[in-house]
N, C-alpha and C. Protein backbone atom coordinates (compact mmCIF):
# COMPACT_ATOMS: atom_id res chain seq x y z
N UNK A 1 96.49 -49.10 2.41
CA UNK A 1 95.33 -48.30 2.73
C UNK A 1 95.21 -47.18 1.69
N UNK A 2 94.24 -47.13 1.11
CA UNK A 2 93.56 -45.87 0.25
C UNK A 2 93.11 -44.92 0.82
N UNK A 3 93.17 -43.61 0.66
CA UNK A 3 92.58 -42.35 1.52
C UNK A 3 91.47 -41.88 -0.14
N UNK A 4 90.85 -41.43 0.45
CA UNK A 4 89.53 -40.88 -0.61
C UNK A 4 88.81 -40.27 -0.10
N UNK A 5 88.57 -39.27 -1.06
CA UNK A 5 87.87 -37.79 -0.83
C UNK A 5 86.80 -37.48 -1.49
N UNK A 6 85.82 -36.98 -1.01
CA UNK A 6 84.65 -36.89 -2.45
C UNK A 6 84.46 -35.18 -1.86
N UNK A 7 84.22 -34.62 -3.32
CA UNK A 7 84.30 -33.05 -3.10
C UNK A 7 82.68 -32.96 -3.86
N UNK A 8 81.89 -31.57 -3.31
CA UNK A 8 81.08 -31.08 -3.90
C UNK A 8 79.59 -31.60 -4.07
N UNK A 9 79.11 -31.93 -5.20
CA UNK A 9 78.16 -32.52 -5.17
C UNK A 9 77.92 -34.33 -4.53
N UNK A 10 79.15 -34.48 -4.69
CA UNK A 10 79.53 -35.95 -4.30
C UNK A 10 79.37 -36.22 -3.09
N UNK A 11 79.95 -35.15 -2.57
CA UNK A 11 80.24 -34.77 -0.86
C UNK A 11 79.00 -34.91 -0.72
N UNK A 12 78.27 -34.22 -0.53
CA UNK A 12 76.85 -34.19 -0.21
C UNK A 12 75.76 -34.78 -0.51
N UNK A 13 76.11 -35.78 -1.87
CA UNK A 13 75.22 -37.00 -2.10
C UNK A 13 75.41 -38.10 -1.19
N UNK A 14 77.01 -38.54 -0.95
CA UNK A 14 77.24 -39.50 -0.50
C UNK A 14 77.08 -39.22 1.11
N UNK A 15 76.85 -38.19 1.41
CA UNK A 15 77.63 -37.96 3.04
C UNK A 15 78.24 -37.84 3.66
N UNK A 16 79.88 -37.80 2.84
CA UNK A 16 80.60 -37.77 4.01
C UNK A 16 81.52 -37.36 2.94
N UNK A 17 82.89 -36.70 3.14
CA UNK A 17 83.95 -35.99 2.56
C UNK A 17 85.03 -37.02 2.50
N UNK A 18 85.27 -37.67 3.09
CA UNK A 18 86.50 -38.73 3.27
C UNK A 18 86.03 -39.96 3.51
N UNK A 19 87.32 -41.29 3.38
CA UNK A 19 87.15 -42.26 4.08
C UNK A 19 88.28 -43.14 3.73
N UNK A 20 88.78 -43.97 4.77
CA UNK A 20 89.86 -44.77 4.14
C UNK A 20 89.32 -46.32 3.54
N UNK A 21 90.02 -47.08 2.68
CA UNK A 21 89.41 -48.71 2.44
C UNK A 21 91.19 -48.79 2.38
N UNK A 22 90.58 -50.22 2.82
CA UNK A 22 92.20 -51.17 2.57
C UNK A 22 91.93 -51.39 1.15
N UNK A 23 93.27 -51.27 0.64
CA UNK A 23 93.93 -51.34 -0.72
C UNK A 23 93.51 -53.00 -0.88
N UNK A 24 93.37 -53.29 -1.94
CA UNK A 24 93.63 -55.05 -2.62
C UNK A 24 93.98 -54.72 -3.87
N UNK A 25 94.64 -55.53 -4.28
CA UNK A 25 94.95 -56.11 -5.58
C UNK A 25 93.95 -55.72 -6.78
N UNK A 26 92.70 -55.95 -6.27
CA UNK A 26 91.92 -55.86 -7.43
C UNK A 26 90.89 -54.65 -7.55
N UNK A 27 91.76 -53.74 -6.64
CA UNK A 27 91.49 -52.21 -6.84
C UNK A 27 92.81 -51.69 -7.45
N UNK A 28 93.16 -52.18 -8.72
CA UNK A 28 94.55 -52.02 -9.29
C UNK A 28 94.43 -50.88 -9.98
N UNK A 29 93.42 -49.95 -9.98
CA UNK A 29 93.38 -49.04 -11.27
C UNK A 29 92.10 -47.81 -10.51
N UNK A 30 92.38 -46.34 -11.08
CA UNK A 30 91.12 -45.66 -10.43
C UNK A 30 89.76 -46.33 -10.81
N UNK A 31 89.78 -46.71 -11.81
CA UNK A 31 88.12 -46.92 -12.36
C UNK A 31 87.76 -48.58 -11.97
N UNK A 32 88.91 -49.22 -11.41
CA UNK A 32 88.56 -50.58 -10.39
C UNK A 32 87.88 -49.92 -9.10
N UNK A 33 88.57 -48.71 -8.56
CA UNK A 33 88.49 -48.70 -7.74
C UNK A 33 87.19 -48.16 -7.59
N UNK A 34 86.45 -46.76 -8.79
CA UNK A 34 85.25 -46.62 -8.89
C UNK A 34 83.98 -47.65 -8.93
N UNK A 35 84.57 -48.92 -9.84
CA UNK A 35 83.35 -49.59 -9.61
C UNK A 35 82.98 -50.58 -8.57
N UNK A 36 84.07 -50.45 -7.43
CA UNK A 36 83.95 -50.80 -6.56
C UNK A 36 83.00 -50.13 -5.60
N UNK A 37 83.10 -48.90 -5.58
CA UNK A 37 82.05 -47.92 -4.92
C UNK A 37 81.15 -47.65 -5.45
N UNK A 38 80.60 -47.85 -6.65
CA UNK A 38 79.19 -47.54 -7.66
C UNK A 38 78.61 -48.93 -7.01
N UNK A 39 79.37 -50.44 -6.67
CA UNK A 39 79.00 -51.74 -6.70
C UNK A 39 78.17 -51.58 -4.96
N UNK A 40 78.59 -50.64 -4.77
CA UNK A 40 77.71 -50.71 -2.92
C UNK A 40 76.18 -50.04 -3.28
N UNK A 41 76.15 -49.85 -4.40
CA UNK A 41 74.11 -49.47 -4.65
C UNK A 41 73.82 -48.02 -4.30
N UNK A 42 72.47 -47.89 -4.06
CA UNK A 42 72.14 -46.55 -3.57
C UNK A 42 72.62 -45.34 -4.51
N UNK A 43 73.04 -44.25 -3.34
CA UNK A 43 73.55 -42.96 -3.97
C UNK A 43 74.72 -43.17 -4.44
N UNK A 44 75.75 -44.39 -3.61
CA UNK A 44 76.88 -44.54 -4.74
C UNK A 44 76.93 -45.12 -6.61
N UNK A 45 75.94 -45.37 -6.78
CA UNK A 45 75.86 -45.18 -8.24
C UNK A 45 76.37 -43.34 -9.11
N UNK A 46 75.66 -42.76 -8.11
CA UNK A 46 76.70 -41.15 -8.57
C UNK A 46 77.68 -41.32 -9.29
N UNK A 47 79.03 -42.18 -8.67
CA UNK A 47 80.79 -41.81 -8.94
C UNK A 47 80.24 -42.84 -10.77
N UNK A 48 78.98 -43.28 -10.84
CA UNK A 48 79.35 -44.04 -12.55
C UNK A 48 78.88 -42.91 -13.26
N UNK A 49 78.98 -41.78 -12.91
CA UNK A 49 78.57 -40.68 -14.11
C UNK A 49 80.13 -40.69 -15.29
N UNK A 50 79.41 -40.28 -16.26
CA UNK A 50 80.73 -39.96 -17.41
C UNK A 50 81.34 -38.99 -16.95
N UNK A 51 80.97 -38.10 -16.42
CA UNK A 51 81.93 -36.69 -16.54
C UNK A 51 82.90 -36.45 -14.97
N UNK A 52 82.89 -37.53 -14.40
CA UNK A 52 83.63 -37.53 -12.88
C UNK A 52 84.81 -37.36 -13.07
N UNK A 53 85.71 -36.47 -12.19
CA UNK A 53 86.49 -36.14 -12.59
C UNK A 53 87.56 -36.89 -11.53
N UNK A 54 88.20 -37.06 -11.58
CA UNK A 54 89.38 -38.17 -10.84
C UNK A 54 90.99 -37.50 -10.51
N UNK A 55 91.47 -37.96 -9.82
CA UNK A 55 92.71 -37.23 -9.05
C UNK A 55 93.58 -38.53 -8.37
N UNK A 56 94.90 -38.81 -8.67
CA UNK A 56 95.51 -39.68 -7.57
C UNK A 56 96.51 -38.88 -6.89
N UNK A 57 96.63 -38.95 -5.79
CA UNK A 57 98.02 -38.07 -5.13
C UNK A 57 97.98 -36.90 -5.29
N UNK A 58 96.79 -36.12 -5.76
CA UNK A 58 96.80 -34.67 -6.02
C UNK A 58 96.95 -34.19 -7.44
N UNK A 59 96.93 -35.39 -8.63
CA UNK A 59 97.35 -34.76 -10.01
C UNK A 59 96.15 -35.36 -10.65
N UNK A 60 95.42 -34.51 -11.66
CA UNK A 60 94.21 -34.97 -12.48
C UNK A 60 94.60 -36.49 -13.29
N UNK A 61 93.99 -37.30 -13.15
CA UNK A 61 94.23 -38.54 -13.99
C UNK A 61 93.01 -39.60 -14.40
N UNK A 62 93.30 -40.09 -15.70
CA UNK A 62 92.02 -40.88 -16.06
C UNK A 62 91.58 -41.79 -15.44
N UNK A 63 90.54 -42.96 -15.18
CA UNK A 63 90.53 -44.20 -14.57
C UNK A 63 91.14 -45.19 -15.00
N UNK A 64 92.28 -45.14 -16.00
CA UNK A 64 93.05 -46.06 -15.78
C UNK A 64 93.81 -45.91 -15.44
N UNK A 65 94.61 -44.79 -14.40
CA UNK A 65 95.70 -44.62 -13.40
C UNK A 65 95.85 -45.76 -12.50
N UNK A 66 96.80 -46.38 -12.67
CA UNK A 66 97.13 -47.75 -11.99
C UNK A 66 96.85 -46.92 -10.27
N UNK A 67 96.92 -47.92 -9.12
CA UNK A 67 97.00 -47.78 -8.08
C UNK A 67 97.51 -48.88 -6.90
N UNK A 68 98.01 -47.69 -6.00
CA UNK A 68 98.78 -48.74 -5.31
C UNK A 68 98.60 -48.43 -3.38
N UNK A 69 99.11 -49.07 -2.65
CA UNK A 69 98.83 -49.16 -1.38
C UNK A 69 99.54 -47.88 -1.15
N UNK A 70 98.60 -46.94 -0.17
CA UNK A 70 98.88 -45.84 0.13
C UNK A 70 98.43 -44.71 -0.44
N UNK A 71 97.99 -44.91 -1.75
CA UNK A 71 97.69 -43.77 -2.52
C UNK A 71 96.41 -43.17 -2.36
N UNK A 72 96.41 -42.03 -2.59
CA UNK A 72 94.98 -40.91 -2.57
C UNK A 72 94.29 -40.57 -3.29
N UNK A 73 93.38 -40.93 -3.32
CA UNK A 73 92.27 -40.50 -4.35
C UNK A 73 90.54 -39.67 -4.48
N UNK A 74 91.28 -38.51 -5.45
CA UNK A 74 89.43 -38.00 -5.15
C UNK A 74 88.66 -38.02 -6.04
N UNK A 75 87.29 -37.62 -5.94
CA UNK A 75 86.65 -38.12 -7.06
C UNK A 75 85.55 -36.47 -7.00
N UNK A 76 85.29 -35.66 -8.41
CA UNK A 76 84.64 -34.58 -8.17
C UNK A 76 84.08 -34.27 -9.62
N UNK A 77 82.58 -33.14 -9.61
CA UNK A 77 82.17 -33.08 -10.86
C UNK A 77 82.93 -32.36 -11.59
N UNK A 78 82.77 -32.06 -12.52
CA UNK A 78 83.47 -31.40 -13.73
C UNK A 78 83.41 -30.10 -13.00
N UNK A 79 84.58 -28.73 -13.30
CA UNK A 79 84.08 -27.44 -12.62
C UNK A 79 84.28 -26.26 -14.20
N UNK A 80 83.72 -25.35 -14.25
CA UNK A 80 83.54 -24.20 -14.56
C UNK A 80 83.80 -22.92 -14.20
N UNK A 81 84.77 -22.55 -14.89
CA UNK A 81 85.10 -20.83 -14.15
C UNK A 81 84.58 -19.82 -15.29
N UNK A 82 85.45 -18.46 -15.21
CA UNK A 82 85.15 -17.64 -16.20
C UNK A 82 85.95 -16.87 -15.89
């Protein structure tokens, strides 16, 4: 099972802050696992922006961070401080 989080603008495009999916095989990687959720249409086309920013287990990582059953993942826009 995958836990996933969408923060921010995401949050509020998509609707909802969380959700779990059962893990497969061929969600082997974050950016499998993104175009798995861009592949449901609509507002999930959002997570195919370039600048999404990605997280497994709590540590910033690219979409090719392998993945595995159990693991957590969020997905959020780029942020800006000062």
């Amino acid at each position: 099972m995958l836990t996933l989080h969408y923060f921010a603008r995401y949050r509020e495009q998509l609707g909802l802050d969380h959700e779990r999916l059962d893990w497969q095989p061929a969600l082997s990687s974050v950016g499998a696992l993104r175009d798995h959720l861009v592949g449901r249409g609509g507002c999930w086309t959002e997570l195919a922006a370039n600048n999404l920013m990605c997280a497994r287990n709590q540590d910033l990582c690219s979409p090719a961070e392998p993945l595995g059953d159990g693991d957590e993942v969020a997905f959020f826009p780029p942020v800006t401080g000062g």
